[in-house]
N, C-alpha and C. Protein backbone atom coordinates (compact mmCIF):
# COMPACT_ATOMS: atom_id res chain seq x y z
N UNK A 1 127.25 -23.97 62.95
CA UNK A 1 126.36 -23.17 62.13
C UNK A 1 126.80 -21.71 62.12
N UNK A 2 127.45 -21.05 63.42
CA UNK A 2 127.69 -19.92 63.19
C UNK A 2 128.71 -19.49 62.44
N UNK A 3 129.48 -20.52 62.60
CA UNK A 3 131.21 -20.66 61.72
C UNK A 3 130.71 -20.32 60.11
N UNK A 4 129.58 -21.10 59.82
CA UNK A 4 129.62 -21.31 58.26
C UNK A 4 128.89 -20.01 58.15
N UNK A 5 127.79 -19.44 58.99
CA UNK A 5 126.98 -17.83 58.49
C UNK A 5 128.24 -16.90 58.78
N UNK A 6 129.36 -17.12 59.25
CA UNK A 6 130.37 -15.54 59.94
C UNK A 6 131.20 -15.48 58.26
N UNK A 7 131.43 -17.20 57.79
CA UNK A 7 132.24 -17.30 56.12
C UNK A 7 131.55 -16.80 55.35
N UNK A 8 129.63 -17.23 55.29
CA UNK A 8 129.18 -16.71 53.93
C UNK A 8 129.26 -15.02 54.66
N UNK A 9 128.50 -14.06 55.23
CA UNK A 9 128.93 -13.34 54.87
C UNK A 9 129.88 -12.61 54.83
N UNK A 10 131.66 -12.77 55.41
CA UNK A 10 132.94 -12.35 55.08
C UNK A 10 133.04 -12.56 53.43
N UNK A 11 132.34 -13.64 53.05
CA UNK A 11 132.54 -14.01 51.59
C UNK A 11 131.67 -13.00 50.49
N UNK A 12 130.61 -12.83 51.09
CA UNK A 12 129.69 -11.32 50.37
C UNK A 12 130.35 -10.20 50.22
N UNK A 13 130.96 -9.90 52.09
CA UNK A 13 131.64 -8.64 51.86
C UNK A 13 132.99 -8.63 50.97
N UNK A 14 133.45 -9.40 50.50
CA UNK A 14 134.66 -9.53 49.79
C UNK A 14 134.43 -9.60 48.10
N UNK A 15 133.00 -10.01 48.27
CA UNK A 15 132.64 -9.65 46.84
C UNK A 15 132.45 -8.28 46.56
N UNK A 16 131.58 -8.05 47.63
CA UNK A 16 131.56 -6.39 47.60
C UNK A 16 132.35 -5.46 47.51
N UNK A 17 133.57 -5.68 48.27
CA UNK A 17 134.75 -5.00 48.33
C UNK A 17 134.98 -4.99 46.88
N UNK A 18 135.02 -5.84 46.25
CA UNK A 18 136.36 -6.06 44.92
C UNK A 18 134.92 -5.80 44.16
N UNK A 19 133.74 -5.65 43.97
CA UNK A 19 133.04 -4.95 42.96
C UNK A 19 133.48 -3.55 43.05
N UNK A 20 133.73 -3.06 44.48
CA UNK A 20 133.74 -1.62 44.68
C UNK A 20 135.24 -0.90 44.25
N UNK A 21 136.25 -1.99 44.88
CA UNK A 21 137.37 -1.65 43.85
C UNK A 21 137.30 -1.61 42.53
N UNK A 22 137.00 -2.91 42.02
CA UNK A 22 137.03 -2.46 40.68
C UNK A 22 136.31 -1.62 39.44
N UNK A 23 135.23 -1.11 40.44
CA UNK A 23 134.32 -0.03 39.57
C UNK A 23 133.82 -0.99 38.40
N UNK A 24 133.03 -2.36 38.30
CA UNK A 24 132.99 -3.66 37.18
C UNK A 24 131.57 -2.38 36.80
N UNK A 25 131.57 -2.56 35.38
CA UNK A 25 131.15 -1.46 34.34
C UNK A 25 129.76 -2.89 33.73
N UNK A 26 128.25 -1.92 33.47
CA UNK A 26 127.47 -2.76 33.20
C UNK A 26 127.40 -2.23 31.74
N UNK A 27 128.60 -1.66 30.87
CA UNK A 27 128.48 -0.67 29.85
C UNK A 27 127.53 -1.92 28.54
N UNK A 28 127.99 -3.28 29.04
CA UNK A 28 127.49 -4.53 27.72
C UNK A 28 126.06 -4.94 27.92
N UNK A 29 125.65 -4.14 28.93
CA UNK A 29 124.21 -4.66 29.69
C UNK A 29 123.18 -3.61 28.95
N UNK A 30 121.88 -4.18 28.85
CA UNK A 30 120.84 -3.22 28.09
C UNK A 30 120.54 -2.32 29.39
N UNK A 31 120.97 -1.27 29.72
CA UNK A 31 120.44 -0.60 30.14
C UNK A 31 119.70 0.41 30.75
N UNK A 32 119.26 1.56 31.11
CA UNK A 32 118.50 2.78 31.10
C UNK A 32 118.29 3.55 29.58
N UNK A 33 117.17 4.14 29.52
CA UNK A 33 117.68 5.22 28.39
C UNK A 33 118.53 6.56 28.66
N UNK A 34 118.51 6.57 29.97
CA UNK A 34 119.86 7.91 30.89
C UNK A 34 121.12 7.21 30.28
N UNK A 35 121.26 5.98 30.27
CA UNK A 35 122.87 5.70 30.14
C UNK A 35 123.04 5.75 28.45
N UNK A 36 122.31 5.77 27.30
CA UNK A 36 122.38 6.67 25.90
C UNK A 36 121.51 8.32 26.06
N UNK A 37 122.63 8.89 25.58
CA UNK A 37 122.45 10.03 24.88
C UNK A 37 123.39 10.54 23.86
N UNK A 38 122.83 11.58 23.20
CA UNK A 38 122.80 12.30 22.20
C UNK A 38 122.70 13.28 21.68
N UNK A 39 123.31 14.54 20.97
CA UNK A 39 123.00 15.35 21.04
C UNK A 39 122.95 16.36 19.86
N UNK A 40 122.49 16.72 19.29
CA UNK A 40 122.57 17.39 17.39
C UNK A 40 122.15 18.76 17.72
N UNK A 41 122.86 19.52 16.68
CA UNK A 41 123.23 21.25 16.53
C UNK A 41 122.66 21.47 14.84
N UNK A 42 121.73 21.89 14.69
CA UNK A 42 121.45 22.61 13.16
C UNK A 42 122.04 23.60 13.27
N UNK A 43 122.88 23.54 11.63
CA UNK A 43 123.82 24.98 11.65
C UNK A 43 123.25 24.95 10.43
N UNK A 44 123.49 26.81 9.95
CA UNK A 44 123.33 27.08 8.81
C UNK A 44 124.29 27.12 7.91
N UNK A 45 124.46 27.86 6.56
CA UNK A 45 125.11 26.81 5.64
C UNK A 45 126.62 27.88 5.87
N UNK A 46 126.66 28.81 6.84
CA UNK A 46 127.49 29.70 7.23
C UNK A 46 128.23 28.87 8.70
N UNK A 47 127.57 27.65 9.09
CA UNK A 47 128.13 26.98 10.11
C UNK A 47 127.46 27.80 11.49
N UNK A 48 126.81 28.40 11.28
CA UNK A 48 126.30 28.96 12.88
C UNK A 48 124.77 28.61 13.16
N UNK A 49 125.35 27.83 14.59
CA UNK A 49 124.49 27.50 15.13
C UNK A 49 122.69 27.71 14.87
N UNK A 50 121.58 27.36 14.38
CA UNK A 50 120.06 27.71 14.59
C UNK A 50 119.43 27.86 15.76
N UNK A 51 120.21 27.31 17.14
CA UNK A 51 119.62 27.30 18.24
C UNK A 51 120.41 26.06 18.65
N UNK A 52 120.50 26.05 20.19
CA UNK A 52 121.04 25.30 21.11
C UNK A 52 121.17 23.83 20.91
N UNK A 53 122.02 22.75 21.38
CA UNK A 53 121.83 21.80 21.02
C UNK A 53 120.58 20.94 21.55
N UNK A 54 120.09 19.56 21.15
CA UNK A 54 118.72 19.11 21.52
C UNK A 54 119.40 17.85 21.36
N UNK A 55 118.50 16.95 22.30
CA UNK A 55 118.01 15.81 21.87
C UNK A 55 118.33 14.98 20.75
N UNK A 56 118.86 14.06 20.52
CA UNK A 56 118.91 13.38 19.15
C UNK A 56 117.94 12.24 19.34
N UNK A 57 117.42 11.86 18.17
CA UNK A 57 116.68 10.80 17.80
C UNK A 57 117.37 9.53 17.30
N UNK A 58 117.34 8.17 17.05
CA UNK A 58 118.16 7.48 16.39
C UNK A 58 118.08 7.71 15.08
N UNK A 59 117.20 8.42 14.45
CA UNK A 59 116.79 8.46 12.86
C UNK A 59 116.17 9.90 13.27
N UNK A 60 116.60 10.42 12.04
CA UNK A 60 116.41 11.60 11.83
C UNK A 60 115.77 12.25 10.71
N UNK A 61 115.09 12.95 10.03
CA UNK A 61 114.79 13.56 8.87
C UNK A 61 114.96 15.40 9.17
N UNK A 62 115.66 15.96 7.78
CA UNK A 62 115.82 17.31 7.80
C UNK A 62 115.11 17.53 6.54
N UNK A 63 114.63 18.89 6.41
CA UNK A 63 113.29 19.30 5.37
C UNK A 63 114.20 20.56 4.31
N UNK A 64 115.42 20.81 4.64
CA UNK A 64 115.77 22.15 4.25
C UNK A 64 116.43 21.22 3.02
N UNK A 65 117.34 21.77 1.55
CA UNK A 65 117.75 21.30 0.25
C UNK A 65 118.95 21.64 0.66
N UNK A 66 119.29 22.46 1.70
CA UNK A 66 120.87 22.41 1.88
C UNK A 66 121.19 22.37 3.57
N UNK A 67 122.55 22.36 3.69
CA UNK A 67 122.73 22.88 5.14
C UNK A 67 123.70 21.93 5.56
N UNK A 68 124.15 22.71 7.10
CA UNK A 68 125.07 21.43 7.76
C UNK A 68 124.47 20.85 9.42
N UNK A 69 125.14 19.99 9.53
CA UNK A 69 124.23 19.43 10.71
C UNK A 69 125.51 18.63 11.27
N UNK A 70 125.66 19.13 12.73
CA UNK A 70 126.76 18.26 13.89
C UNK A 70 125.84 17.51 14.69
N UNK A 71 126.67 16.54 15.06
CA UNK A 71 125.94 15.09 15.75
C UNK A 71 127.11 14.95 16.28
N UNK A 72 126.71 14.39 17.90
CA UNK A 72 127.20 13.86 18.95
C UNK A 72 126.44 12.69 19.51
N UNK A 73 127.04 11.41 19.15
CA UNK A 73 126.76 10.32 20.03
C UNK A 73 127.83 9.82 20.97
N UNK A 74 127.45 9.53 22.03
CA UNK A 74 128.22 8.92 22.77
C UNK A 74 127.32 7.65 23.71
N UNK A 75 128.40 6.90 23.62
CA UNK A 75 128.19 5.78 24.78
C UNK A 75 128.55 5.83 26.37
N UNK A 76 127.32 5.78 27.02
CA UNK A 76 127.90 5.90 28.82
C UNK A 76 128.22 4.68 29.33
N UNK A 77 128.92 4.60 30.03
CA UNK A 77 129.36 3.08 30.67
C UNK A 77 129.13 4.02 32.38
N UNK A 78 128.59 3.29 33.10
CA UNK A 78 128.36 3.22 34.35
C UNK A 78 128.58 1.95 36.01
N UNK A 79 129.17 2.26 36.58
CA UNK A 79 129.31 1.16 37.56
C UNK A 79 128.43 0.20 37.93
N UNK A 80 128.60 -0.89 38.43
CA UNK A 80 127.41 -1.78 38.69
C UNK A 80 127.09 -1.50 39.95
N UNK A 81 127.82 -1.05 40.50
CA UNK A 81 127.54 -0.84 42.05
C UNK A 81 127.31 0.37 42.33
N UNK A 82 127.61 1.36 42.09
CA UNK A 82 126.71 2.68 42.56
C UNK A 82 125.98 3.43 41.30
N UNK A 83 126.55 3.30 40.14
CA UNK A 83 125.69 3.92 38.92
C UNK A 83 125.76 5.10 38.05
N UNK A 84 127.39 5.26 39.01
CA UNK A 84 128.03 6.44 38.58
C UNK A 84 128.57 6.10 37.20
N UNK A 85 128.59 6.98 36.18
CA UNK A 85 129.46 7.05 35.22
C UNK A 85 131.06 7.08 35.44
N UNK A 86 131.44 5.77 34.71
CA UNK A 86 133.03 5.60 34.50
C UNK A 86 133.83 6.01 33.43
N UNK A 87 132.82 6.27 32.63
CA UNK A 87 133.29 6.93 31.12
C UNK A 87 132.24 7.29 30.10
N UNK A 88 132.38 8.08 29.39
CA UNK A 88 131.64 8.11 28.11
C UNK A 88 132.41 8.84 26.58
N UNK A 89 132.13 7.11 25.64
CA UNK A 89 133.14 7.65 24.23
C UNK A 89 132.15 7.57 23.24
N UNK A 90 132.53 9.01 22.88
CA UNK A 90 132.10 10.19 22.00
C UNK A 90 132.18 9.77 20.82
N UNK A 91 131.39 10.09 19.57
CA UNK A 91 131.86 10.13 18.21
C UNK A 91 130.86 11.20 17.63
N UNK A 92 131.42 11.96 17.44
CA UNK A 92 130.89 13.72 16.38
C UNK A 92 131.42 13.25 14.72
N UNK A 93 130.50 14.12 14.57
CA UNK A 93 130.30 14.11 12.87
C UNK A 93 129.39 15.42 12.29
N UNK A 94 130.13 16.37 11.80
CA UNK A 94 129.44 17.38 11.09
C UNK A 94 129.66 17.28 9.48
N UNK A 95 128.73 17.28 9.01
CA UNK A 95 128.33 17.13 7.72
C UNK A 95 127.93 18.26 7.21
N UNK A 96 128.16 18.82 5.73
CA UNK A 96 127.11 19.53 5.17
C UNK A 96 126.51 18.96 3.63
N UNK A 97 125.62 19.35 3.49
CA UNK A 97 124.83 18.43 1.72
C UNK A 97 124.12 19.89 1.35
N UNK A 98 124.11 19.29 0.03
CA UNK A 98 123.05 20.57 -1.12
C UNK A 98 122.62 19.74 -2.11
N UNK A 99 121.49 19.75 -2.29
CA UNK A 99 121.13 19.18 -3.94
C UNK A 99 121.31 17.41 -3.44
N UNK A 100 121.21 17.00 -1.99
CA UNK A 100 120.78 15.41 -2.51
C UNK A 100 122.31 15.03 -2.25
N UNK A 101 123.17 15.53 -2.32
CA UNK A 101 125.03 15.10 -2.21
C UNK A 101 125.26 15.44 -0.60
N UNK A 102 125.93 14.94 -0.28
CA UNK A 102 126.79 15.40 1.04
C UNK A 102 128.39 16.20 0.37
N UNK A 103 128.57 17.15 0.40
CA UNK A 103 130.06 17.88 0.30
C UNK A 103 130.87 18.09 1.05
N UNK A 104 131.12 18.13 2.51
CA UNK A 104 132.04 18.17 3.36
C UNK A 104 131.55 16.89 4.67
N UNK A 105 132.66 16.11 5.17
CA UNK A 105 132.37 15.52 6.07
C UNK A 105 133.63 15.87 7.43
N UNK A 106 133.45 16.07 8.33
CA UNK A 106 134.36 15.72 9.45
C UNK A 106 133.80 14.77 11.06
N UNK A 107 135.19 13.99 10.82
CA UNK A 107 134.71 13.16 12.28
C UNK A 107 135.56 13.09 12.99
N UNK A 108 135.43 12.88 13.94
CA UNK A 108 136.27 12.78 15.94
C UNK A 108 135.30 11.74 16.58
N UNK A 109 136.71 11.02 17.51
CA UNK A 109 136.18 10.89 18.76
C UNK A 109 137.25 10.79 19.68
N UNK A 110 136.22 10.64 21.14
CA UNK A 110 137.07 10.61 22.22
C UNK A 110 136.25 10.52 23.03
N UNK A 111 137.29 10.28 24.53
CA UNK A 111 136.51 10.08 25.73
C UNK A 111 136.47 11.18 26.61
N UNK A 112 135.72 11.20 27.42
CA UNK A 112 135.42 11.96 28.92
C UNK A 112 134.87 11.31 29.98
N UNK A 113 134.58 11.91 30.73
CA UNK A 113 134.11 11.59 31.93
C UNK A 113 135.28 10.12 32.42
N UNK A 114 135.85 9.85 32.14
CA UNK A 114 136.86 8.66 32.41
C UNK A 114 137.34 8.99 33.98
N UNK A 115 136.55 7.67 34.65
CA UNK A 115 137.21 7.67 36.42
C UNK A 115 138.18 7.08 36.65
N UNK A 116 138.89 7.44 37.83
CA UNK A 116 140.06 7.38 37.83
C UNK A 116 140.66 5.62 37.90
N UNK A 117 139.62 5.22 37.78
CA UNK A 117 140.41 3.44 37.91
C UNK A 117 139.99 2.96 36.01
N UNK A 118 139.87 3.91 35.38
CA UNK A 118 138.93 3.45 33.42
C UNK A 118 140.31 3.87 32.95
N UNK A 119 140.86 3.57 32.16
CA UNK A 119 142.03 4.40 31.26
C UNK A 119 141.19 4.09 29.50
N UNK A 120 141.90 5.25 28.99
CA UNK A 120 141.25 5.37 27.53
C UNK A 120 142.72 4.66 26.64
N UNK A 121 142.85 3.63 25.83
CA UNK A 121 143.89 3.17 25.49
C UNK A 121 144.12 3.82 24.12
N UNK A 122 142.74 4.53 23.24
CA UNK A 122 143.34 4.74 22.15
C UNK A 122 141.70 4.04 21.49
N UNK A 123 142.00 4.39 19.75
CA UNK A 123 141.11 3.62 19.12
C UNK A 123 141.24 2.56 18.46
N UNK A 124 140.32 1.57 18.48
CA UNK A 124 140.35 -0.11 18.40
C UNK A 124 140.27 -0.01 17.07
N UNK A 125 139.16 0.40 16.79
CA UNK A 125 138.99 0.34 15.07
C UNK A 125 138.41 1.33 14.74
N UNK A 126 138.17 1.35 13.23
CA UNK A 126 137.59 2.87 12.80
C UNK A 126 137.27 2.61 11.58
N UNK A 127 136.35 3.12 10.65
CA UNK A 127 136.13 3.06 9.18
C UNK A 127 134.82 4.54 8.93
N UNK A 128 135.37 4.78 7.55
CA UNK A 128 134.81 5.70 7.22
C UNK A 128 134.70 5.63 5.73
N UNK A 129 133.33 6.13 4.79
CA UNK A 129 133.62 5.86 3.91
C UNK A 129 132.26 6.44 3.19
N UNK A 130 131.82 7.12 1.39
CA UNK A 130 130.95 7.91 1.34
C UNK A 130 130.19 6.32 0.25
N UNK A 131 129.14 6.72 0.12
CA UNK A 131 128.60 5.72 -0.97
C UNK A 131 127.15 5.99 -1.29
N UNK A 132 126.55 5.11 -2.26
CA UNK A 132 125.62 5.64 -3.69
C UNK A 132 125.50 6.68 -3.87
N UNK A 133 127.01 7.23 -4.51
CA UNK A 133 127.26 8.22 -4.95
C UNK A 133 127.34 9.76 -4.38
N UNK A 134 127.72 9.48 -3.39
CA UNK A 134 128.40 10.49 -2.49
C UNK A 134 127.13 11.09 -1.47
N UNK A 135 126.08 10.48 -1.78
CA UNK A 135 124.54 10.72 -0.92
C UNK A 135 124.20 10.26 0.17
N UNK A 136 125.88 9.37 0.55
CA UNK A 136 125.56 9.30 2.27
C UNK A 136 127.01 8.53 2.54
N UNK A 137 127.02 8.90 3.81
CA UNK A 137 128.14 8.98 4.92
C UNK A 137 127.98 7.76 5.73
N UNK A 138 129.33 7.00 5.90
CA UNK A 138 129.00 6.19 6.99
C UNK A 138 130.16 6.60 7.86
N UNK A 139 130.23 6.01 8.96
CA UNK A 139 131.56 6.49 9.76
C UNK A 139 131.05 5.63 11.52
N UNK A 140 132.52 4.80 11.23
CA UNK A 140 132.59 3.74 12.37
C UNK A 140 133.46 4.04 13.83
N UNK A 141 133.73 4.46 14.70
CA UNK A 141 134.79 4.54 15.74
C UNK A 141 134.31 3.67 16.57
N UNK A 142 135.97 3.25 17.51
CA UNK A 142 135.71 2.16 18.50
C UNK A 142 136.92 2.57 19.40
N UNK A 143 136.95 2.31 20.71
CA UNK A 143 137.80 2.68 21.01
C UNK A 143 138.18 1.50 22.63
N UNK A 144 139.27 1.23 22.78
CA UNK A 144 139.65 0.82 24.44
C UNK A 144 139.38 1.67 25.37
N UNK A 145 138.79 0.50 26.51
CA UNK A 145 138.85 1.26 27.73
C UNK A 145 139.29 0.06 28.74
N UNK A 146 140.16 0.04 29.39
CA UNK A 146 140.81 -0.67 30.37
C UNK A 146 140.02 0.06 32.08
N UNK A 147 140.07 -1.33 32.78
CA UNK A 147 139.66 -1.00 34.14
C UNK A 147 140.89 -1.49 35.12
N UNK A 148 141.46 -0.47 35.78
CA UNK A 148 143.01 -0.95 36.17
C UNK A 148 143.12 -0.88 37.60
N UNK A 149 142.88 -1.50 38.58
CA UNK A 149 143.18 -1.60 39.89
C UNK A 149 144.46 -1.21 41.04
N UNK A 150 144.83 -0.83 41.70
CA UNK A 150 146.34 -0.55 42.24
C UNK A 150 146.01 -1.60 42.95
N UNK A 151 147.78 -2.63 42.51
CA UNK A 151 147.85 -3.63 43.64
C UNK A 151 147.19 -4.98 43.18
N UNK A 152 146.32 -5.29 41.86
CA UNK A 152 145.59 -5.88 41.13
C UNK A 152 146.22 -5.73 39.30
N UNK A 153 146.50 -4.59 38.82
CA UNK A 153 146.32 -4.23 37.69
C UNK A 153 145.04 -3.75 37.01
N UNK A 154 145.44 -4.44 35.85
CA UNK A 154 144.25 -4.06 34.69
C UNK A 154 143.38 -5.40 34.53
N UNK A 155 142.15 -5.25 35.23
CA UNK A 155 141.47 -6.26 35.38
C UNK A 155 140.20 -6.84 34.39
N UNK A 156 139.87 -6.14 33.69
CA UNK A 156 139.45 -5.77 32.76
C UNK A 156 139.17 -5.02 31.18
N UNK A 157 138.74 -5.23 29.94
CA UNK A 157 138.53 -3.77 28.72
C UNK A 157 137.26 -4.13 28.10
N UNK A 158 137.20 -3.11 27.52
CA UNK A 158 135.83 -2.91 27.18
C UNK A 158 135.96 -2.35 25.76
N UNK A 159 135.21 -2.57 24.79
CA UNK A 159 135.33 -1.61 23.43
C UNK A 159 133.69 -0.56 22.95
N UNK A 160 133.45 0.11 23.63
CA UNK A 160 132.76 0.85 23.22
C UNK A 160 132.72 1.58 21.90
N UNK A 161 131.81 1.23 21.23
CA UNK A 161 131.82 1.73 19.71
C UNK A 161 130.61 2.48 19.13
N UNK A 162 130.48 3.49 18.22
CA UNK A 162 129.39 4.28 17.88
C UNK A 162 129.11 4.25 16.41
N UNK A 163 128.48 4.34 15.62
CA UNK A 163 128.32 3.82 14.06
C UNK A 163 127.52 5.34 13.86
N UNK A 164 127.37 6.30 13.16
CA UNK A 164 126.95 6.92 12.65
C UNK A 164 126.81 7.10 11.09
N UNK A 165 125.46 7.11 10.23
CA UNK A 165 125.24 7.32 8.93
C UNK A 165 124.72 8.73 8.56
N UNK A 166 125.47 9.24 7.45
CA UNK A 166 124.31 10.46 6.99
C UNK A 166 124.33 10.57 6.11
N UNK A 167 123.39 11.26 5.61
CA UNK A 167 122.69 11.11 4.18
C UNK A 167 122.49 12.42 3.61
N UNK A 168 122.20 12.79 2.31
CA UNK A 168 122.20 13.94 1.62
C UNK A 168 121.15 14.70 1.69
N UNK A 169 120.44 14.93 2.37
CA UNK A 169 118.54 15.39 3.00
C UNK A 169 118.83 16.10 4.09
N UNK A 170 120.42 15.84 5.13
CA UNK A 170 120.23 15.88 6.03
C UNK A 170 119.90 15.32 7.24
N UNK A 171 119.41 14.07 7.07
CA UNK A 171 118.56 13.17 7.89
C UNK A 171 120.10 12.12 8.16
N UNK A 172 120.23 11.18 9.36
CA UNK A 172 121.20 10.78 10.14
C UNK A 172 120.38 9.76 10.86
N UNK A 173 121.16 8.65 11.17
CA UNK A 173 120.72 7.43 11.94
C UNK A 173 122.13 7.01 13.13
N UNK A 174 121.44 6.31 13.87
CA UNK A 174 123.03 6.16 14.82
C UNK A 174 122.72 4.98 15.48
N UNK A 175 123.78 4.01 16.03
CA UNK A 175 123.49 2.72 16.65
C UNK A 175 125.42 2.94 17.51
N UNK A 176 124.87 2.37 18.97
CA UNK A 176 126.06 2.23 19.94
C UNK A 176 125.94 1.00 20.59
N UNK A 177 126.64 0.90 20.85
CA UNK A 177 127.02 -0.71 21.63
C UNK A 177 128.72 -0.68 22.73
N UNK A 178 128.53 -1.55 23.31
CA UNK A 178 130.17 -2.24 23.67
C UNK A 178 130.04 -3.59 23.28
């Protein structure tokens, strides 16, 4: 009896070990509202800032007939075992509209916070594109993230992706996933 309790737990701690090596990411798991955030900048139609960045909502409404507006979503991926952040990929989008149209769009992304066992491989997929009549924005990024072990490899990837829409009002919606 003691033989078989000394295996199961050598066999726990070895799970433990190799969760802890490999930093295994709960980024596909529903979970916290800490592990989404967001963050939007009202600028005026001169591009400067109205005040500090805030909070984003998933849906948005703006009241002004013109203006530009930057948006930052990003996706956090966090460890299963301590809860630390292993990465988080970004997708920005500043827009400006007048009159009901959107007229300038720009988008980025990228990663940060990337720990030292996550590598960023690049982007998976991407689409961008304006429609009913130039009165709203869609814009897709996706990107690799590999989990790479010394002595193990790359034991894992992940595709974290961010979807952002905007519209000619001003107003913006956003959906993230892996």
């Amino acid at each position: 009896m003691r033989t078989r309790t000394r295996m199961l737990v050598a066999l726990a701690g070895a799970t433990l070990a190799a969760a802890l090596l490999t930093g295994t990411s709960m980024a596909g798991t529903s979970g916290s509202a800490s592990s989404y955030r967001a963050t939007v900048t009202d600028l005026d139609a001169s591009g400067v800032p109205l005040g500090p960045p805030r909070p984003a909502r998933s849906f948005e409404r703006s009241l002004q007939a013109s203006g530009c507006r930057d948006v930052d979503i990003y996706k956090e991926a966090k460890s299963f075992l301590f809860r630390v952040t292993v990465y988080r990929w970004h997708h920005t989008k500043r827009w400006c509209w007048s009159n009901g149209k959107i007229t300038t769009v720009v988008t980025s992304a990228y990663a940060t916070n990337v720990d030292p066992n996550w590598y960023y491989r690049g982007i998976a997929a991407s689409a961008s594109y304006f429609y009913n009549s130039n009165t709203a924005h869609y814009s897709f990024r996706q990107a690799r993230m590999e989990n790479c072990v010394l002595k193990f490899g790359c034991v894992g990837s992940e595709y974290p992706w961010v979807k952002i829409w905007a519209f000619g009002d001003g107003s913006y919606r956003w959906e993230r996933g892996t």
